[in-house]
C-alpha atoms as a PDB file:
ATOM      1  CA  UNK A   1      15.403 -29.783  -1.839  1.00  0.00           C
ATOM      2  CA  UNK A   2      14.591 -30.090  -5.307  1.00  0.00           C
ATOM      3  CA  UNK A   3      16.730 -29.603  -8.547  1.00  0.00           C
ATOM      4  CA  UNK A   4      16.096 -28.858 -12.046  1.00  0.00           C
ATOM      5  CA  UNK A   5      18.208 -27.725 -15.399  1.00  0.00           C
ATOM      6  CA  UNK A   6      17.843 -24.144 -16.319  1.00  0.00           C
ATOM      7  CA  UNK A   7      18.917 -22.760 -19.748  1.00  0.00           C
ATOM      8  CA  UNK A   8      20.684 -19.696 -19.434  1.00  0.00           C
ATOM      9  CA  UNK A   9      22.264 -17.644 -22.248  1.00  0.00           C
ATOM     10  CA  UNK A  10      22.352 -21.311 -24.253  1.00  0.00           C
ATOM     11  CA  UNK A  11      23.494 -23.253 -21.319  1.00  0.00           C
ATOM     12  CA  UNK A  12      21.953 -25.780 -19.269  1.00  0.00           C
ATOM     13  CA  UNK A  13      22.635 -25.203 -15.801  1.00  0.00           C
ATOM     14  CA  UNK A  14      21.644 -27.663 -12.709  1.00  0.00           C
ATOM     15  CA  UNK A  15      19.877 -25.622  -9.916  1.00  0.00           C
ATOM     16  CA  UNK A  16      18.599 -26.609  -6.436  1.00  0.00           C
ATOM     17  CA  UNK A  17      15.357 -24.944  -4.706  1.00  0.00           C
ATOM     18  CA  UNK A  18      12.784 -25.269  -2.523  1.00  0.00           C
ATOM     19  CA  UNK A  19      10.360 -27.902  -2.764  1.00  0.00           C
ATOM     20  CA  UNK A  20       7.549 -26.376  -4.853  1.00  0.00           C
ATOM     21  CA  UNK A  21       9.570 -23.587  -6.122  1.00  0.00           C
ATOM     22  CA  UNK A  22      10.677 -25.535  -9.407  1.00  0.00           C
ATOM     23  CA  UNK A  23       8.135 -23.507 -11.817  1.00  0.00           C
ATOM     24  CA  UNK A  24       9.285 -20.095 -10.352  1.00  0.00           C
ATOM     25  CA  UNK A  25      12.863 -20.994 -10.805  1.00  0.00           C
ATOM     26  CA  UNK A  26      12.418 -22.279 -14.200  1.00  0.00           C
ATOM     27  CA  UNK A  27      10.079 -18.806 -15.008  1.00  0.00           C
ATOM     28  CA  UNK A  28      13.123 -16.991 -13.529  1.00  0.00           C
ATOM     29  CA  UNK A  29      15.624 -18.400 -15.691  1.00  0.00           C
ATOM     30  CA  UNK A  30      13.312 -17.827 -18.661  1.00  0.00           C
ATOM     31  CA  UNK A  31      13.107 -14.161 -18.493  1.00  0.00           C
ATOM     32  CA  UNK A  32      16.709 -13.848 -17.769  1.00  0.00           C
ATOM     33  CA  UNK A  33      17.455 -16.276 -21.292  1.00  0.00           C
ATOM     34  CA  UNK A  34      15.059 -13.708 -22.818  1.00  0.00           C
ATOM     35  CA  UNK A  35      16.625 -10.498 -21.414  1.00  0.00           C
ATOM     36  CA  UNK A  36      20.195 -11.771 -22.661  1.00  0.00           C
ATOM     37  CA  UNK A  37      18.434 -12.814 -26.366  1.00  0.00           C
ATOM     38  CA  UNK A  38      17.230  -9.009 -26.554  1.00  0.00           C
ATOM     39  CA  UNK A  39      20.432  -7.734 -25.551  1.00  0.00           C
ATOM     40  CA  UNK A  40      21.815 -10.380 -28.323  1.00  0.00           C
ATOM     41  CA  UNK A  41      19.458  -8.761 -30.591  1.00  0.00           C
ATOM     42  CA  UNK A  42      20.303  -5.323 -30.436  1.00  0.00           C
ATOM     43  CA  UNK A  43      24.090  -5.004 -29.317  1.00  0.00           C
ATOM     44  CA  UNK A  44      24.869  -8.579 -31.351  1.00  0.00           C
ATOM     45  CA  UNK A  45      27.855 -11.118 -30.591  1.00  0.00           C
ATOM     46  CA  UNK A  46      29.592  -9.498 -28.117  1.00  0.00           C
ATOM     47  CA  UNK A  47      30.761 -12.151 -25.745  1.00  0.00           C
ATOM     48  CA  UNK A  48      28.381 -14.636 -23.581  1.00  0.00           C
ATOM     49  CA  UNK A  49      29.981 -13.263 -20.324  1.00  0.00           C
ATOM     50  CA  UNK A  50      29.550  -9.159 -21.341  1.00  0.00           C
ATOM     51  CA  UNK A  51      26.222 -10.387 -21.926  1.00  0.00           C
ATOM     52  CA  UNK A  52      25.352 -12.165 -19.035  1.00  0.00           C
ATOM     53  CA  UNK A  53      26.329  -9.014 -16.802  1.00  0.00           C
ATOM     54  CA  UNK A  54      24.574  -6.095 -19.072  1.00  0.00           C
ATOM     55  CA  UNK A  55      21.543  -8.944 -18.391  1.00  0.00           C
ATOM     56  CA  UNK A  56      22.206  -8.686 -14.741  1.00  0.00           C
ATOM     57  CA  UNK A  57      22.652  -4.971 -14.802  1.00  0.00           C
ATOM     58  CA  UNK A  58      19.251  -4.500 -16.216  1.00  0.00           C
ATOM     59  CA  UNK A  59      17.641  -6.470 -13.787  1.00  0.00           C
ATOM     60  CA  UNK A  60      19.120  -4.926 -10.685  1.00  0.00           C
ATOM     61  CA  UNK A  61      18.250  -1.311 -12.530  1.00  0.00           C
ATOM     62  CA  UNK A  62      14.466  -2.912 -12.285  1.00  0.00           C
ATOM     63  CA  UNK A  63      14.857  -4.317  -8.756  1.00  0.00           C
ATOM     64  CA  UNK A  64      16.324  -0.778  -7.968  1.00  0.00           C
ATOM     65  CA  UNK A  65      13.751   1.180  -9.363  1.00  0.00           C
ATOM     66  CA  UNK A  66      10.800  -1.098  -8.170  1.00  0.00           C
ATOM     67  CA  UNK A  67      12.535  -1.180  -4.822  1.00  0.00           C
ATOM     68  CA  UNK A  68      12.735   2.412  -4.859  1.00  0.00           C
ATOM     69  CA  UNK A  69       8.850   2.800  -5.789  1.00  0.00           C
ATOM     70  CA  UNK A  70       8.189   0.851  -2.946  1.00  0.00           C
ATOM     71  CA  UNK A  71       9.729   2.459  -0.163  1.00  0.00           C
ATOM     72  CA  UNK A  72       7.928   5.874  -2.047  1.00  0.00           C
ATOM     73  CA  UNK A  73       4.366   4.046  -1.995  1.00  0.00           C
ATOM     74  CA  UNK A  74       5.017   2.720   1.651  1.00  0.00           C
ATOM     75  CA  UNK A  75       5.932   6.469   3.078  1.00  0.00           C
ATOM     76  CA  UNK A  76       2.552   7.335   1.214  1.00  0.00           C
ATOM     77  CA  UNK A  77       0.533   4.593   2.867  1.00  0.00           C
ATOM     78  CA  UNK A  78       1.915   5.538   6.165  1.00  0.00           C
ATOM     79  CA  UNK A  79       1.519   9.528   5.400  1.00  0.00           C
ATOM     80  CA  UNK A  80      -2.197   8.022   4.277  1.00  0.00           C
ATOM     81  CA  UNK A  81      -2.756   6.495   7.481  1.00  0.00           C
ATOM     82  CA  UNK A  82      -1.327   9.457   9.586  1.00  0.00           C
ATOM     83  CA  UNK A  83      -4.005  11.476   7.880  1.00  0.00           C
ATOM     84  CA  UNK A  84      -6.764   8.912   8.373  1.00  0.00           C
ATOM     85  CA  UNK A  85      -5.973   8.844  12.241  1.00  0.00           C
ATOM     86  CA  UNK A  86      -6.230  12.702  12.229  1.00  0.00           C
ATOM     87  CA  UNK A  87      -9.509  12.399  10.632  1.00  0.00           C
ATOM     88  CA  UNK A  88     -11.022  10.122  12.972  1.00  0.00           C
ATOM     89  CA  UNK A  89      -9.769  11.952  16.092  1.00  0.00           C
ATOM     90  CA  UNK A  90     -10.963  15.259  14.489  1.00  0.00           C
ATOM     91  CA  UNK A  91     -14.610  13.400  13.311  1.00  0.00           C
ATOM     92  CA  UNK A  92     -15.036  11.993  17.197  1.00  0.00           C
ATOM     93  CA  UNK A  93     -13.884  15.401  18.309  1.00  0.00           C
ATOM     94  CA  UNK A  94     -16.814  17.200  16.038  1.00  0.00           C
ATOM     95  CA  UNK A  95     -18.731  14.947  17.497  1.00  0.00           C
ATOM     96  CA  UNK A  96     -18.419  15.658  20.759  1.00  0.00           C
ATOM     97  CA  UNK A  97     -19.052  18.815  20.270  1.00  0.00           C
ATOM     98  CA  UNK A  98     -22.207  18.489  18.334  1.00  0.00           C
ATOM     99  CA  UNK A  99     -23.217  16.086  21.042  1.00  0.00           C
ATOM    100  CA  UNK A 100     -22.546  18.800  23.777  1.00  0.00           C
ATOM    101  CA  UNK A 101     -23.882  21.802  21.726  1.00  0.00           C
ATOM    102  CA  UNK A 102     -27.428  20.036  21.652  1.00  0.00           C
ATOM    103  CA  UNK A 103     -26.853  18.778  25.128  1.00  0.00           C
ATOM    104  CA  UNK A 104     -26.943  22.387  26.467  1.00  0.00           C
ATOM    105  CA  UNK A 105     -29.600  23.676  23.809  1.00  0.00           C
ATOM    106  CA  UNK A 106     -31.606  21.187  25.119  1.00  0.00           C
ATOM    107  CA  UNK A 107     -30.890  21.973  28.658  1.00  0.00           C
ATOM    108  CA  UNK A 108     -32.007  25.844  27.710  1.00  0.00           C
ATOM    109  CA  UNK A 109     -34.845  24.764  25.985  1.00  0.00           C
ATOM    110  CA  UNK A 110     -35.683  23.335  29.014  1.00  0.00           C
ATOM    111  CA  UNK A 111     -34.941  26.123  31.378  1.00  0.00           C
ATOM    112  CA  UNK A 112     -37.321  28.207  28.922  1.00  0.00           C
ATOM    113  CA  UNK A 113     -39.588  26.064  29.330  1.00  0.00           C
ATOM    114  CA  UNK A 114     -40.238  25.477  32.777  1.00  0.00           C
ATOM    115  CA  UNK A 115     -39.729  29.582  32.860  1.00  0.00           C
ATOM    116  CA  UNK A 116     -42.578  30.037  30.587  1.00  0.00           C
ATOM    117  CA  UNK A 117     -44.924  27.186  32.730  1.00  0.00           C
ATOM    118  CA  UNK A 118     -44.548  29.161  35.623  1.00  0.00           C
ATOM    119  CA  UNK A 119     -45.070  32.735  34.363  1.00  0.00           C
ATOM    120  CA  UNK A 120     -47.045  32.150  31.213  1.00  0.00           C
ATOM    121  CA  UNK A 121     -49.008  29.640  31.706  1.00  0.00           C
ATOM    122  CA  UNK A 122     -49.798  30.542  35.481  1.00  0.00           C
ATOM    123  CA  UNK A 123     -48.665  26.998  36.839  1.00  0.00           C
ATOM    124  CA  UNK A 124     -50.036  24.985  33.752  1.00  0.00           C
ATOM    125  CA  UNK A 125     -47.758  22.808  31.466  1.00  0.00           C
ATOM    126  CA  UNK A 126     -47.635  23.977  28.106  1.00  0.00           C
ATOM    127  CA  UNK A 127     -45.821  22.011  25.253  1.00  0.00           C
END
């Protein structure tokens, strides 16, 4: 377990994580300094906690809405997929039948054939 000191709405605060995860953390508590600093900017002094939790509000409205556009893009993948496996089951299916339909042309072709040697061609192969 590691630790580090993260600055957070002008306050150094001492944080444990994961071994490796130090950067992430520190990028983390970044954006969150820089989300309170806009707020700062456009709604001015109004008290470091208030702050703080309009901060936190806006980032679980993102989390929300990316959360939400991910469930949306995952039911499209799988309605993507569903439509995929229809496609292949209908392509083998066409297939098949284009396999069978020149199966029995060929097998009439055939027939004609051997039906012409004997009465056209009085017992000689043609073709």
């Amino acid at each position: 377990m590691s630790h580090i000191s993260v600055t957070i709405n002008g306050r150094q605060y001492r944080m444990a994580c994961e071994e490796g995860q130090e950067v992430r953390l520190l990028k983390l508590a970044e954006s969150f300094e820089a989300r309170i600093g806009n707020l700062r900017g456009k709604f001015g002094e109004i008290g470091d906690a208030r702050l703080t939790v309009m901060a936190a509000l806006t980032v679980s409205d993102e989390l929300m809405d990316a959360s939400q556009r991910i469930r949306a893009l995952e039911e499209e993948l799988e309605a993507l997929r569903d439509v995929r496996i229809a496609s292949a089951e209908r392509t083998r299916a066409t297939q098949t039948a284009v396999a069978n339909a020149l199966n029995a042309a060929a097998e009439r072709i055939e027939k004609t054939t051997q039906v012409l040697n004997r009465t056209v061609g009085g017992g000689i192969a043609i073709g």
